[in-house]
Protein backbone atom coordinates (compact mmCIF):
# COMPACT_ATOMS: atom_id res chain seq x y z
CA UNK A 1 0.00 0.00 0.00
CA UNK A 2 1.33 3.42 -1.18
CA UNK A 3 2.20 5.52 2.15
CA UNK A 4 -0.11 8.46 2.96
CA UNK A 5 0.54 12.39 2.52
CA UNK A 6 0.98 11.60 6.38
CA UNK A 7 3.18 9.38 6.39
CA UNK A 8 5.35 11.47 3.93
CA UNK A 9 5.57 14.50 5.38
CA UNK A 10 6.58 13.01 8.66
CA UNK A 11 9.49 11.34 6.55
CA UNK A 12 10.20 14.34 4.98
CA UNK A 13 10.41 16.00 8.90
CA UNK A 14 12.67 13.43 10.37
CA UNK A 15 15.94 14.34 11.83
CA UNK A 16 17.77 11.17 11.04
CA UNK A 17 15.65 10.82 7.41
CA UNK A 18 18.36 10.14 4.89
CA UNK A 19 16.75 10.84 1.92
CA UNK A 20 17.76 13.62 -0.76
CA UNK A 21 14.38 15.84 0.06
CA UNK A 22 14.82 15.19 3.62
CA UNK A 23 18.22 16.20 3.64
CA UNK A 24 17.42 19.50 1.44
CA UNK A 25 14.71 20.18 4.26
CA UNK A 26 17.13 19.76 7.05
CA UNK A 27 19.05 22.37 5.23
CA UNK A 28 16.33 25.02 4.80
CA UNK A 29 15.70 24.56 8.36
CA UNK A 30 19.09 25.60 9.41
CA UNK A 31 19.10 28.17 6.95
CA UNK A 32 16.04 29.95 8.10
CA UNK A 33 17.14 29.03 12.04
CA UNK A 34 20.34 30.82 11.56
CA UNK A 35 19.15 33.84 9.39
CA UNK A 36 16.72 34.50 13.18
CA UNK A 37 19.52 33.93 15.41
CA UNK A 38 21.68 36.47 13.62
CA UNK A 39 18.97 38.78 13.20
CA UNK A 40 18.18 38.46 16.85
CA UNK A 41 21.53 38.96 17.59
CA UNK A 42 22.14 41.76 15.63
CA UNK A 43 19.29 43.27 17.20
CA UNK A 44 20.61 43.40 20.67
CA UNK A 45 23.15 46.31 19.21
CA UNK A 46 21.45 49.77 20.84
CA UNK A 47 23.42 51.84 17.89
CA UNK A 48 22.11 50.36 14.74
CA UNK A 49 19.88 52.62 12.63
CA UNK A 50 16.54 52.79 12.87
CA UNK A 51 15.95 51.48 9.63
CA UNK A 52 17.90 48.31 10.10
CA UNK A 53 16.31 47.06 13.25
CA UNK A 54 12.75 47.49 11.60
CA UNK A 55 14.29 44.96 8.89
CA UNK A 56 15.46 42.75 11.78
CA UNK A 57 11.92 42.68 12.98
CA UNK A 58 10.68 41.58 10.08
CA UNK A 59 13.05 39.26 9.51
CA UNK A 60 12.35 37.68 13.41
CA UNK A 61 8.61 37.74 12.91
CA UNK A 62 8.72 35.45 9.21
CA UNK A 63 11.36 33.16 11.33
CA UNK A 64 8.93 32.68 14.06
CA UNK A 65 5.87 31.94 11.40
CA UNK A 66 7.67 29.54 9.90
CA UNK A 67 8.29 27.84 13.13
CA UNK A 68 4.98 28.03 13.63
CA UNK A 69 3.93 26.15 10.32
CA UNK A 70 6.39 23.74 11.10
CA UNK A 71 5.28 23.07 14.43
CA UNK A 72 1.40 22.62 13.36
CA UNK A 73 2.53 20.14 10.54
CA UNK A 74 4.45 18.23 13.02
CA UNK A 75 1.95 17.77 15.96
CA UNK A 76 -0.25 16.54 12.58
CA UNK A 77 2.38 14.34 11.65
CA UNK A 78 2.67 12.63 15.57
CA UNK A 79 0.76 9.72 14.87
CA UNK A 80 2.77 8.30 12.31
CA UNK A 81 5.83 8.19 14.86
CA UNK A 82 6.68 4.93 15.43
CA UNK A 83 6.36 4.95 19.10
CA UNK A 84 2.78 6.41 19.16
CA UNK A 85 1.11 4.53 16.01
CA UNK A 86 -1.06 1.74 18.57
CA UNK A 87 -2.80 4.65 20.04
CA UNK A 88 -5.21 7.54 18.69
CA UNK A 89 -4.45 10.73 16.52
CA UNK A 90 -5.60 12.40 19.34
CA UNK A 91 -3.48 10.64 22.09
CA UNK A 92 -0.38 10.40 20.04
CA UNK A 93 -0.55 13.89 19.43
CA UNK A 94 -0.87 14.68 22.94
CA UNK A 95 2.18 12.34 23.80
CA UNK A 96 4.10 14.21 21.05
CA UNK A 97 3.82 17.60 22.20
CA UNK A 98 4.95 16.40 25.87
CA UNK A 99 8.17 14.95 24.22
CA UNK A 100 11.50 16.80 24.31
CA UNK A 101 10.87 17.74 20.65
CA UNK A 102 7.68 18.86 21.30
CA UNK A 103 8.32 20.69 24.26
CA UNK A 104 11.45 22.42 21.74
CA UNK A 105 8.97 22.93 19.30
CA UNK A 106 6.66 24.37 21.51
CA UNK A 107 8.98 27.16 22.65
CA UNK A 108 10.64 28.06 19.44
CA UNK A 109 6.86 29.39 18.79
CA UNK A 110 5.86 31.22 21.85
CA UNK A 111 6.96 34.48 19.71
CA UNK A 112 4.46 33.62 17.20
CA UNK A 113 1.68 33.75 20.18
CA UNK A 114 3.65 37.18 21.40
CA UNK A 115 3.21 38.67 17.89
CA UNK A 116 -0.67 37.49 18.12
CA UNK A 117 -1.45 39.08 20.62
CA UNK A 118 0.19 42.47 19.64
CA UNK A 119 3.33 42.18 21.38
CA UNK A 120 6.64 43.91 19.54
CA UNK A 121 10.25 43.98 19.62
CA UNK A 122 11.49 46.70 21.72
CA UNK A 123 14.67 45.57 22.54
CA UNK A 124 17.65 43.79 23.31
CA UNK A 125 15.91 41.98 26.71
CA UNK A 126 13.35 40.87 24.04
CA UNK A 127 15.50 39.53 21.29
CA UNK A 128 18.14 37.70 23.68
CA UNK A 129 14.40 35.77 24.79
CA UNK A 130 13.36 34.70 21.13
CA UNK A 131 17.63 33.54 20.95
CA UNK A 132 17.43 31.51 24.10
CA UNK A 133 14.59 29.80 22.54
CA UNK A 134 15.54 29.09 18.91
CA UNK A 135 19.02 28.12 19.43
CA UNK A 136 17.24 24.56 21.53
CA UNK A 137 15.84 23.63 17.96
CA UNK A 138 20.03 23.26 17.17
CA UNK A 139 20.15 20.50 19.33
CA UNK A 140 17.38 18.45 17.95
CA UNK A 141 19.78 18.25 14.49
CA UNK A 142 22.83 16.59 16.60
CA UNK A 143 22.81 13.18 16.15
CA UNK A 144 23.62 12.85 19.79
CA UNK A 145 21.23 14.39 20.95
CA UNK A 146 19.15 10.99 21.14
CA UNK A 147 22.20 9.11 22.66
CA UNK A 148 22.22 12.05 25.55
CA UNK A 149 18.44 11.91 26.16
CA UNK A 150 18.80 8.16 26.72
CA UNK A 151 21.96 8.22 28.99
CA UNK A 152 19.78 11.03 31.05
CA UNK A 153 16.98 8.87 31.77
CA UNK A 154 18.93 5.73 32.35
CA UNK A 155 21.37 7.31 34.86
CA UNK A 156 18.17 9.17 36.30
CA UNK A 157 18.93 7.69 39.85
CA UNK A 158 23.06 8.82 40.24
CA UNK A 159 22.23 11.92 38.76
CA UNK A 160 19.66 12.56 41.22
CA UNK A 161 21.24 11.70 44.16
CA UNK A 162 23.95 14.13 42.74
CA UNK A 163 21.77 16.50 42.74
CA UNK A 164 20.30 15.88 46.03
CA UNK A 165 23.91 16.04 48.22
CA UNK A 166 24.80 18.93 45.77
CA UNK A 167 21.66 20.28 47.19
CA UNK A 168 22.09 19.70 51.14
CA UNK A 169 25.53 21.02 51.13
CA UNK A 170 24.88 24.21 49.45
CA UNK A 171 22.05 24.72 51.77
CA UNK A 172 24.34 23.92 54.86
CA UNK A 173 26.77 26.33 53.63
CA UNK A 174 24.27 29.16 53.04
CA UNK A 175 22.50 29.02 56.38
CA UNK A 176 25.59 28.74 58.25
CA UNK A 177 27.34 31.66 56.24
CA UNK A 178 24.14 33.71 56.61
CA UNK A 179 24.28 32.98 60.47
CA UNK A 180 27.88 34.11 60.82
CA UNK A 181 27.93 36.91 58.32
CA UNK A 182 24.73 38.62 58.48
CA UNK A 183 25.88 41.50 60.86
CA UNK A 184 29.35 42.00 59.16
CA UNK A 185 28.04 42.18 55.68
CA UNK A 186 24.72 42.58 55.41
CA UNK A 187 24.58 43.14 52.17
CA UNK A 188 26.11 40.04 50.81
CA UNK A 189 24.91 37.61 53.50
CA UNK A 190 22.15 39.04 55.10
CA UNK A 191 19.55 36.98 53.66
CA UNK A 192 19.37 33.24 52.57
CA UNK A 193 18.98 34.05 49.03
CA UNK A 194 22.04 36.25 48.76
CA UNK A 195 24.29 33.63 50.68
CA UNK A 196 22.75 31.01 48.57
CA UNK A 197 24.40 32.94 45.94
CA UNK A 198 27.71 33.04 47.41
CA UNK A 199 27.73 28.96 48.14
CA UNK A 200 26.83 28.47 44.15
CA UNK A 201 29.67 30.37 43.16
CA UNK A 202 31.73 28.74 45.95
CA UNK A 203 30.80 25.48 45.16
CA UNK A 204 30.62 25.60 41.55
CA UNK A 205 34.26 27.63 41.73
CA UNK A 206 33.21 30.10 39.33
CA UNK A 207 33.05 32.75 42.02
CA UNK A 208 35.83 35.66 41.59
CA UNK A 209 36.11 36.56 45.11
CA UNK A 210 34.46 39.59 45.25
CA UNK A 211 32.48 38.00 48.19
CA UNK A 212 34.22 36.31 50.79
CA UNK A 213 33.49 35.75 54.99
CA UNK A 214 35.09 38.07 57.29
CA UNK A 215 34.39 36.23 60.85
CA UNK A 216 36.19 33.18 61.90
CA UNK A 217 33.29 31.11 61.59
CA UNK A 218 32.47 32.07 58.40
CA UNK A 219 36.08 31.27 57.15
CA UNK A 220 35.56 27.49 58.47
CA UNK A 221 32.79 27.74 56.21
CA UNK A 222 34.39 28.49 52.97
CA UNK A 223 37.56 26.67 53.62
CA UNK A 224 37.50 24.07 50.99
CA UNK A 225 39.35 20.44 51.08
CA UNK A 226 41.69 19.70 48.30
CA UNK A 227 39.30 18.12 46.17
CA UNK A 228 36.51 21.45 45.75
CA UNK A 229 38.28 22.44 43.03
CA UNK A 230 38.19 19.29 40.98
CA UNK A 231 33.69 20.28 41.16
CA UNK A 232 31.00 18.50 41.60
CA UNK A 233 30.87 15.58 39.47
CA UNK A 234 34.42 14.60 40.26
CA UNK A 235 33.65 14.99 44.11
CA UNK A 236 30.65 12.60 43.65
CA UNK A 237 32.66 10.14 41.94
CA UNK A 238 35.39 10.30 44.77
CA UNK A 239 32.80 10.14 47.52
CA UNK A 240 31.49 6.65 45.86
CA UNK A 241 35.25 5.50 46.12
CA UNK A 242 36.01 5.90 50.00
CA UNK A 243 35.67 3.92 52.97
CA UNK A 244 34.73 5.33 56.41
CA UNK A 245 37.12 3.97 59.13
CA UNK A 246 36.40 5.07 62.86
CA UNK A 247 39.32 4.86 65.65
CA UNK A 248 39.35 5.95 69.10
CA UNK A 249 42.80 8.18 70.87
CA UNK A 250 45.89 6.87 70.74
CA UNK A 251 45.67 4.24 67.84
CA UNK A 252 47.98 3.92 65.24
CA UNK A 253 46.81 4.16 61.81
CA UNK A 254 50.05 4.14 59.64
CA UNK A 255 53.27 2.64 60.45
CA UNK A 256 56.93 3.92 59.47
CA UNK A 257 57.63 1.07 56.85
CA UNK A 258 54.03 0.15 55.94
CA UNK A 259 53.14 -0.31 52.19
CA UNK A 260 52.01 3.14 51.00
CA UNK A 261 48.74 1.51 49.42
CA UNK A 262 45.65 4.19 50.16
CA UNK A 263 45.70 7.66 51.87
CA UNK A 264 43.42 9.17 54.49
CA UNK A 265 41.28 12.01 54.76
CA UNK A 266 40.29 13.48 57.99
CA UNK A 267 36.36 14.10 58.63
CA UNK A 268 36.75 14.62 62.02
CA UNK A 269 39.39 14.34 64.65
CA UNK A 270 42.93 14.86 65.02
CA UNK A 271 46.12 12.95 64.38
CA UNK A 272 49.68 13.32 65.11
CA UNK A 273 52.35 12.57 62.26
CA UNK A 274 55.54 11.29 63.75
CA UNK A 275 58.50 12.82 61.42
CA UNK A 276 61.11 10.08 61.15
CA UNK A 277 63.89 12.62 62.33
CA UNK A 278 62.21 13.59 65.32
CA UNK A 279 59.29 15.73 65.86
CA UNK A 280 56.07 16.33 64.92
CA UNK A 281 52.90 17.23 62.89
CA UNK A 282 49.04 17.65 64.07
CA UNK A 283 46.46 17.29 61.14
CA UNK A 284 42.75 18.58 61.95
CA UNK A 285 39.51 17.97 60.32
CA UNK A 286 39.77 18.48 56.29
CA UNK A 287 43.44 17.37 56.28
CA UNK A 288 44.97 14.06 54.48
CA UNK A 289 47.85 12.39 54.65
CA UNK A 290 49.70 9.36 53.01
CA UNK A 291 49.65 11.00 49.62
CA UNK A 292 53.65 11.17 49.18
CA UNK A 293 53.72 7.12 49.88
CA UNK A 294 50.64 6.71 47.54
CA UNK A 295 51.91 8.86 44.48
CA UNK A 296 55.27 7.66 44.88
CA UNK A 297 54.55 3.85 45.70
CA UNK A 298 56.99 3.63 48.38
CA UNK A 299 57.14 2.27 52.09
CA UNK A 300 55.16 4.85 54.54
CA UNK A 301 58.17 7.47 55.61
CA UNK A 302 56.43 8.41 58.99
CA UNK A 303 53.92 7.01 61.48
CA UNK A 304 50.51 8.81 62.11
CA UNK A 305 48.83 8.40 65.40
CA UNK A 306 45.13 9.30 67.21
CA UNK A 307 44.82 11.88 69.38
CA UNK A 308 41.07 11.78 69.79
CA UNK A 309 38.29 9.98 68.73
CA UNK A 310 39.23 10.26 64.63
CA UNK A 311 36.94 9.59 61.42
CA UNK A 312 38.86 8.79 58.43
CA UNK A 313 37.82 8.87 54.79
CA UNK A 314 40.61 5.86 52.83
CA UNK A 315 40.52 6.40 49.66
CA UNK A 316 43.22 3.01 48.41
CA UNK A 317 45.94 3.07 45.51
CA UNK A 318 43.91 1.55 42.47
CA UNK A 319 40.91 3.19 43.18
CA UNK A 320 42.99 6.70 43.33
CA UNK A 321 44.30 5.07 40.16
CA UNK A 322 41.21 4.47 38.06
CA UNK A 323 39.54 8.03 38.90
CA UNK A 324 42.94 9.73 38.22
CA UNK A 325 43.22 7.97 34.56
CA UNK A 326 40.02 9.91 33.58
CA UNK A 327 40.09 12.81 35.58
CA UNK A 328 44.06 14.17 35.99
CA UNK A 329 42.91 17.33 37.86
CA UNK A 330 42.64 14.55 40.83
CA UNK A 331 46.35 13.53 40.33
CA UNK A 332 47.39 17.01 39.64
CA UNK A 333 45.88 18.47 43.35
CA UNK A 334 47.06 15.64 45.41
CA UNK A 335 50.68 16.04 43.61
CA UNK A 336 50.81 19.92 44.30
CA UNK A 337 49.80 19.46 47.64
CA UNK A 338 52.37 16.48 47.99
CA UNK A 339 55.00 18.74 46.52
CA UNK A 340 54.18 21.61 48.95
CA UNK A 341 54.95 19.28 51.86
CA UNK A 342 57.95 18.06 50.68
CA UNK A 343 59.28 21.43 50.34
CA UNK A 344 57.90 22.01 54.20
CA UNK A 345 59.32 19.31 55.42
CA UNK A 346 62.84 19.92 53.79
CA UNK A 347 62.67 23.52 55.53
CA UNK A 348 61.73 21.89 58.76
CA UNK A 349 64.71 19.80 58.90
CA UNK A 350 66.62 18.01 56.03
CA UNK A 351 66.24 14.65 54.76
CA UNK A 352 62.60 14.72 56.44
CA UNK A 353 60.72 14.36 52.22
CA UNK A 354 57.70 13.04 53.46
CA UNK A 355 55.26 11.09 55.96
């Protein structure tokens, strides 16, 4: 049986189509998509003539009618997608328009409703809104943009949980930044929102340090562990990797001489290094040590004692190993801060290169 106009024109409209007419479609569509985005662009420039930007308009307006057209004669076209073609017109019309490309689809014409209903383009605040939403229709022509969709919704769960601890800790450090630096700088921390602000950019390191805490407290806060600047997503991976050892005063964790096969991080606690020349080093909570036997892969240089009730994050050798292989930022903090202890311990006595 000979397909239906339907069935052609949603042919004709797929992505992935790889027929000659298809293809020549695709390429209109791009045309026309990038002929809006530079007129919207263009129009975000105060000093063009008057004349210009009324061509701009005109140009933005037939962009979004086109969208418009297009997205009409694909929401008629739903039922013949493959996933939807067991269930009504009416239904798999429905289910189209809540899809990703729908949704897209749905957007890219909102300025079509805005020019219905007698709204114009004043300026630049305007036209950066129709670019936002016609440069998500550019996605929907990467071929990978299927491949991502499905990796998103199969990893659903990790990325949520991400989410979730990304979530608690930037709440933690708001309130407790707000707390302690409401009454020196009101400005910047004197409500939630504003120090919610701070803990993004803190967290996220894209901050520039034009707000930072003044009190003591407030410098506990921001004081970051090795690993904050690796971000988010490496810190999640690393936090999957460690093991939570607890051990009361006076324990030994690390012996002079002991294979150098994991290294410690310090949640809570205190321990005492013992130098192997004598004397003495006292690591608090957010510290490490046995980094310089790890990266090195040498007997332990120096013992490390209790001297209180101690949690320890381990983090061994080959799983430092695997994350490192992908990620070298890990490898590349953990060897700066080795190196800057070296160099310490050197100044604190010779022949002392490590613990």
């Amino acid at each position: 049986m000979a397909p239906t106009w339907r069935a052609r024109i949603y042919g004709l409209l797929r992505y992935t189509d790889p027929s000659p007419a298809a293809r020549r479609w695709r390429g209109l569509h791009l045309t026309v998509l990038g002929i809006g985005l530079l007129a919207v662009i263009l129009l975000s420039i105060d000093e063009l003539p008057r004349e210009i930007k009324h061509w701009l308009r005109v140009v933005i307006w037939a962009v979004t009618v086109v969208f418009f057209l297009e997205y009409l004669v694909r929401l008629w076209a739903a039922p013949e997608f493959t996933r939807f073609d067991q269930q009504s017109p009416t239904l798999a019309r429905v289910r189209w328009a809540m899809s990703v490309p729908g949704l897209i689809g749905l957007l890219a014409v909102l300025p079509a409703a805005m020019l219905a209903g007698g709204y114009g383009i004043t300026g630049s605040d305007t036209a950066s809104v129709f670019c936002i939403l016609w440069v998500l229709k550019l996605g929907l022509h990467a071929p990978a943009f299927g491949t991502l969709s499905r990796v998103v919704s199969n990893e659903r769960a990790p990325i949520a949980s991400v989410l979730i601890l990304f979530g608690i800790v930037l709440m933690l450090a708001a309130t407790a930044a707000h707390l302690l630096e409401r009454v020196r700088q009101p400005e910047q921390f004197g409500s939630l929102p504003g120090a919610m602000w701070w803990a993004v950019v803190t967290l996220t390191t894209t901050g520039y340090g034009d707000v930072v805490p003044l009190t003591v407290g407030g410098n506990q806060v921001a004081r970051v562990p090795i690993f904050a600047s690796l971000g988010v997503v490496t810190l999640s991976e690393i936090v999957g990797k460690l093991r939570t050892r607890y051990y009361p005063p006076r324990i030994t964790v690390v012996r002079r001489g002991d294979v150098g096969d994991s290294m410690f991080f310090i949640s809570s606690g205190e321990v005492e290094v013992r130098l192997p020349h004598g004397g003495s080093v006292r690591l608090d909570d957010g510290a490490f040590f046995g980094e310089m036997a790890l990266l090195e892969r040498q007997p332990r240089t120096a013992s490390v004692a209790t001297t209180k009730p101690t949690t320890l994050l381990v983090l061994y050798a080959s799983d430092f190993y695997e994350i490192a292989s992908h990620i070298p930022a890990l490898a590349e903090a953990v060897e700066v801060e080795a190196r800057r202890r070296r160099e310490e311990n050197l100044g604190r006595q010779p022949g002392d290169a490590g613990r």
